[in-house]
C-alpha atoms as a PDB file:
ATOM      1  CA  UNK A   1     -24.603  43.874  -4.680  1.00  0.00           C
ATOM      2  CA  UNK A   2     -23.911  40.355  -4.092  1.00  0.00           C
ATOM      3  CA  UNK A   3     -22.799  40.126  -7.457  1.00  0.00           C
ATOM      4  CA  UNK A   4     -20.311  42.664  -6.546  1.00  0.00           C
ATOM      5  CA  UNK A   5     -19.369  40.730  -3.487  1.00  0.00           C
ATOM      6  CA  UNK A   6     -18.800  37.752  -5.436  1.00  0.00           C
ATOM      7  CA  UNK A   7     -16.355  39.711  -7.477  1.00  0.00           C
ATOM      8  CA  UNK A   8     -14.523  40.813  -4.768  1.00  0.00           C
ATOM      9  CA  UNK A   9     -14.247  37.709  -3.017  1.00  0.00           C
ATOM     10  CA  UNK A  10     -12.768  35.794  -6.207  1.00  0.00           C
ATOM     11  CA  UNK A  11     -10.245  38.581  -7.137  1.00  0.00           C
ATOM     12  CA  UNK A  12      -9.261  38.462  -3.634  1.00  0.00           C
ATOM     13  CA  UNK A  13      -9.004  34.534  -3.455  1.00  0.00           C
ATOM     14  CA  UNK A  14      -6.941  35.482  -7.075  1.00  0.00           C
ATOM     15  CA  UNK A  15      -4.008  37.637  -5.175  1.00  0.00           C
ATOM     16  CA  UNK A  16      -3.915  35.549  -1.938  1.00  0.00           C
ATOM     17  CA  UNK A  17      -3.923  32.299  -3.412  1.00  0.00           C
ATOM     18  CA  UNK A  18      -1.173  33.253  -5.993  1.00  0.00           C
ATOM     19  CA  UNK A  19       1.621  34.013  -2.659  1.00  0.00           C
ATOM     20  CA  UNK A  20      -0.099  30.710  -0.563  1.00  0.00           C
ATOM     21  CA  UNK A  21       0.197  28.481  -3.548  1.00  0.00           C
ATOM     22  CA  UNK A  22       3.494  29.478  -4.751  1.00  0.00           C
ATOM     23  CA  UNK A  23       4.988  28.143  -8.725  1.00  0.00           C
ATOM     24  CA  UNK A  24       8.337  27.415  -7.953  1.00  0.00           C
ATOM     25  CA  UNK A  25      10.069  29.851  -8.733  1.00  0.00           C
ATOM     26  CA  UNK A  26      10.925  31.864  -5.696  1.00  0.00           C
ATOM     27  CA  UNK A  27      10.092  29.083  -3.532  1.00  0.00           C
ATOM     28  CA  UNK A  28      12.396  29.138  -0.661  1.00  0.00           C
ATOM     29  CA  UNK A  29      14.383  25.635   0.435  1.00  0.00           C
ATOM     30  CA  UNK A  30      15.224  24.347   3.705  1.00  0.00           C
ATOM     31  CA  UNK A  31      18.132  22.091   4.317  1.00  0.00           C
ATOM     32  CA  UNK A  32      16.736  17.619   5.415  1.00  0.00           C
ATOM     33  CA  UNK A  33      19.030  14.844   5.326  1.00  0.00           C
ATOM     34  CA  UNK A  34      18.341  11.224   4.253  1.00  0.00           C
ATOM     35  CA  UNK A  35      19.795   8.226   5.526  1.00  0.00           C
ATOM     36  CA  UNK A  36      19.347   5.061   4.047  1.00  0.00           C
ATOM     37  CA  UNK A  37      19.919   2.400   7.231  1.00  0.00           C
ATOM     38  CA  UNK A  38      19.867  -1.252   6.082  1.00  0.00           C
ATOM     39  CA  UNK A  39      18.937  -4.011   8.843  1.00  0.00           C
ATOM     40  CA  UNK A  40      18.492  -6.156   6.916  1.00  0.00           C
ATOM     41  CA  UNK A  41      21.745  -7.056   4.805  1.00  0.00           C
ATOM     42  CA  UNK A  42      23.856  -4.915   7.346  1.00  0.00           C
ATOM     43  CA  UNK A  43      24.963  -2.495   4.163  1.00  0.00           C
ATOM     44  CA  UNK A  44      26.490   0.351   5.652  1.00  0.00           C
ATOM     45  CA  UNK A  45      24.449   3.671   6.285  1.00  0.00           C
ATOM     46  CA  UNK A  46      24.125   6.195   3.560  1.00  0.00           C
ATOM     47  CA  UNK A  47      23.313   9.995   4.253  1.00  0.00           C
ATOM     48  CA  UNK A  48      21.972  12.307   1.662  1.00  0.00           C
ATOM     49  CA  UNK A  49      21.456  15.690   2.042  1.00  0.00           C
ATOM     50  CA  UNK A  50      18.710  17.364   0.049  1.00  0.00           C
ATOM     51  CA  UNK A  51      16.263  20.390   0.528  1.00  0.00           C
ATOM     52  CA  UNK A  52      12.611  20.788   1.021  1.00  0.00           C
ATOM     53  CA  UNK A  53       9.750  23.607   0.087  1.00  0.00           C
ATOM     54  CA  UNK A  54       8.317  25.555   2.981  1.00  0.00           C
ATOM     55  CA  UNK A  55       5.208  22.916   3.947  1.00  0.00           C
ATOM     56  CA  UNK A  56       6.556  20.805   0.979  1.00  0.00           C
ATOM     57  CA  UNK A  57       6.015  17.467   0.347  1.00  0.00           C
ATOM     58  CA  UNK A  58       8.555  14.498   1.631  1.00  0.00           C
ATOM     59  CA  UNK A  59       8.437  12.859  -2.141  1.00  0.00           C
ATOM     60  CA  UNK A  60       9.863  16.568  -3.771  1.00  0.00           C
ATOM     61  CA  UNK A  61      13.232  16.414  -1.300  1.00  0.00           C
ATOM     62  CA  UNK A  62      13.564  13.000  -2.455  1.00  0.00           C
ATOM     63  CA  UNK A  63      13.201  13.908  -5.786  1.00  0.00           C
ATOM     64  CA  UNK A  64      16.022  16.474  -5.653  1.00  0.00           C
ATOM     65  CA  UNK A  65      17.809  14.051  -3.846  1.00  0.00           C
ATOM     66  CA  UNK A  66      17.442  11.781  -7.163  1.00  0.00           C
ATOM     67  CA  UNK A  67      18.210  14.370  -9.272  1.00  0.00           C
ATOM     68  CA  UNK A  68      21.531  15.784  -7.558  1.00  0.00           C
ATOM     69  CA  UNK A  69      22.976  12.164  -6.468  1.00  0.00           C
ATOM     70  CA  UNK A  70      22.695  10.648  -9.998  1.00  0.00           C
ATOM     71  CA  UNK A  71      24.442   7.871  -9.270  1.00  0.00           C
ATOM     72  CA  UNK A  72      23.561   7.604  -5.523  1.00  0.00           C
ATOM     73  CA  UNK A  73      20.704   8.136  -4.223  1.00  0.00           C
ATOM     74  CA  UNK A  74      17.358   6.248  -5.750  1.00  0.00           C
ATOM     75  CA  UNK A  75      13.890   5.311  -5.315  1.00  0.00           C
ATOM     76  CA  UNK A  76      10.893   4.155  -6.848  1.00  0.00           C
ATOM     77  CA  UNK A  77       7.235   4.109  -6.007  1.00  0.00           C
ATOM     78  CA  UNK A  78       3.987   2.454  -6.616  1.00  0.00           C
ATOM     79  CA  UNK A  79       0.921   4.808  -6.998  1.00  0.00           C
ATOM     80  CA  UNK A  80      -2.282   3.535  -5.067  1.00  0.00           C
ATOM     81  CA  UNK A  81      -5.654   6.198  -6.089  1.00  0.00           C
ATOM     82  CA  UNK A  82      -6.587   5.881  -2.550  1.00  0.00           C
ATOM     83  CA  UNK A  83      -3.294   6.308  -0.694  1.00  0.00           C
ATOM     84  CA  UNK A  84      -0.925   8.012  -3.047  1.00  0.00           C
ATOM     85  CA  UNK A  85       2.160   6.573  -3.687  1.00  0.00           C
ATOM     86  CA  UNK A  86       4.066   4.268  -1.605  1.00  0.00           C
ATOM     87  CA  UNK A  87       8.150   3.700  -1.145  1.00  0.00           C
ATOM     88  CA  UNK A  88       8.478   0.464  -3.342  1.00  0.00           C
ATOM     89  CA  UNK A  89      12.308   0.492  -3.209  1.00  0.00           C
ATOM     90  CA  UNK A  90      15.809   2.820  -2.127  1.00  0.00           C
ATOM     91  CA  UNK A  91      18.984   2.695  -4.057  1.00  0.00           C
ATOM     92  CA  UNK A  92      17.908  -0.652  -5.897  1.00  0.00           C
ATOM     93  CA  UNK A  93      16.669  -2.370  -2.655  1.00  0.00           C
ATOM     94  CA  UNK A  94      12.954  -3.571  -2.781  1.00  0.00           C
ATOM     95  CA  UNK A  95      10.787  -4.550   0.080  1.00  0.00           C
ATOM     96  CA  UNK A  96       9.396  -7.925  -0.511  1.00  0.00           C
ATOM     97  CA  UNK A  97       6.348  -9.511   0.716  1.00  0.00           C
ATOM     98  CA  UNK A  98       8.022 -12.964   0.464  1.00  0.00           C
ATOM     99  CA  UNK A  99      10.628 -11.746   2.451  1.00  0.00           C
ATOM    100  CA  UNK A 100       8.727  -9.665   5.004  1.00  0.00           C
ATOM    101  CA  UNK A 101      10.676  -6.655   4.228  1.00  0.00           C
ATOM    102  CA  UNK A 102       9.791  -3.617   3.489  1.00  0.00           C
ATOM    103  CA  UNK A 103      10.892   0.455   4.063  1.00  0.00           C
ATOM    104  CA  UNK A 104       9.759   2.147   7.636  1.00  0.00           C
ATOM    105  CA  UNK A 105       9.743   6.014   7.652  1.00  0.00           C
ATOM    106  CA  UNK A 106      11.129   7.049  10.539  1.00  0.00           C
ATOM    107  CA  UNK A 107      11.451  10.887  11.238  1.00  0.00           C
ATOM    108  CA  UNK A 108      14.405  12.271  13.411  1.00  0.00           C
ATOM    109  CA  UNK A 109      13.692  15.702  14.544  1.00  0.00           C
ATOM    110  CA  UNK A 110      16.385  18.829  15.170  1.00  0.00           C
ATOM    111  CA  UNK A 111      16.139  18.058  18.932  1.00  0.00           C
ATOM    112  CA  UNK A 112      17.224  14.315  18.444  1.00  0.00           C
ATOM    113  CA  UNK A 113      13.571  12.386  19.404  1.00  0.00           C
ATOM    114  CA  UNK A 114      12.971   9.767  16.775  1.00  0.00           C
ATOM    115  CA  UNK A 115       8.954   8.911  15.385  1.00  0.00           C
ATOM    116  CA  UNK A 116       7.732   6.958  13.364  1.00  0.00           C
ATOM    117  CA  UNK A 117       5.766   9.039  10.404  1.00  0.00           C
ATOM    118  CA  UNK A 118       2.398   8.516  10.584  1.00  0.00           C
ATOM    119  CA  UNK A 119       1.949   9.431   6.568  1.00  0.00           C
ATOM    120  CA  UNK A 120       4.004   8.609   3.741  1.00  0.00           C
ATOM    121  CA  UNK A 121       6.313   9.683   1.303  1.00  0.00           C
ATOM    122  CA  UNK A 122       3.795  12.002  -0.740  1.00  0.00           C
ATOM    123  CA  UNK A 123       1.941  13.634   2.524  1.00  0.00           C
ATOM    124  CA  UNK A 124       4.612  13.775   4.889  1.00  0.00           C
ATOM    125  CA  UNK A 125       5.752  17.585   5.582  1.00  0.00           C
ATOM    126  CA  UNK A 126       9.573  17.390   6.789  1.00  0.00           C
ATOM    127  CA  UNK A 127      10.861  20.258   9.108  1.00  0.00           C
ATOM    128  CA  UNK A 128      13.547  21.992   8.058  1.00  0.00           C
ATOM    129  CA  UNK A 129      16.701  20.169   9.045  1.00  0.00           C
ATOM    130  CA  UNK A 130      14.758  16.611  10.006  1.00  0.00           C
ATOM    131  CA  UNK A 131      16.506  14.075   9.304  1.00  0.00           C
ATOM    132  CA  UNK A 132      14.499  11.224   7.026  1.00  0.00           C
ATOM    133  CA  UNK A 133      15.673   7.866   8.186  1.00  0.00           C
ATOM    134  CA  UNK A 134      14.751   5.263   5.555  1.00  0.00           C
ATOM    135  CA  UNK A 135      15.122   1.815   7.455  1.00  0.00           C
ATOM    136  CA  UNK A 136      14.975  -1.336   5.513  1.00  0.00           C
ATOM    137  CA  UNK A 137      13.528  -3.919   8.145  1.00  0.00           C
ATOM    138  CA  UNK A 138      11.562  -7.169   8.465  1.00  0.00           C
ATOM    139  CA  UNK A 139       7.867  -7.592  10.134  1.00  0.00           C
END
């Protein structure tokens, strides 16, 4: 019997894990913008408009963002086992310890407040229609 159960339980987890956990191809996308604010040099702003996965990752909109502004829109990261990655640079600007610069995440939701994200790039979950503000600053 419990063997049985056991069965059960795993083709079950089988079926419902295939439609939570979804492959990418029928994956549905909601519309984020990016802007790239710079006050630091004073370069003028920069919006992007990308999309994200239903409970997808920041990092994968940015990604597409890469990938459909060729020329445009940029970034790189640094991977950290602990943390994940972190936002090294955007559209060939790089924080610099020297400096005291570096990239704040700030989140602008649908109804206008402004946060800062408490997560990065690769945890953050945008809202559909958030706008990502990527603010070059000083500490």
């Amino acid at each position: 019997m419990a063997l049985a159960m056991a069965l059960l339980f795993s083709a079950a987890f089988f079926i419902l894990g295939s439609s939570i956990f979804p492959t990418g191809e029928a994956t549905t996308l909601y519309p984020i913008t990016m802007t790239v604010y710079d006050t630091v040099t004073n370069k003028p702003n920069k919006t992007y408009s990308t999309e994200v996965a239903y409970r997808g990752i920041l990092i994968g909109a940015m990604q597409r963002a890469q990938q459909k502004y060729k020329n445009g829109f940029s970034f790189s990261t640094t991977y950290n086992l602990d943390y994940g990655p972190f936002l090294e640079s955007v559209n060939g600007l790089k924080g610099s310890t020297a400096k005291h610069t570096y990239w704040q995440l700030l989140i602008k939701h649908k109804n206008g407040t402004v946060v800062i994200a408490d997560v990065g790039i690769g945890c953050y979950i945008p809202d559909p229609e958030d706008n990502i503000i990527f603010k070059f600053t000083k500490w």
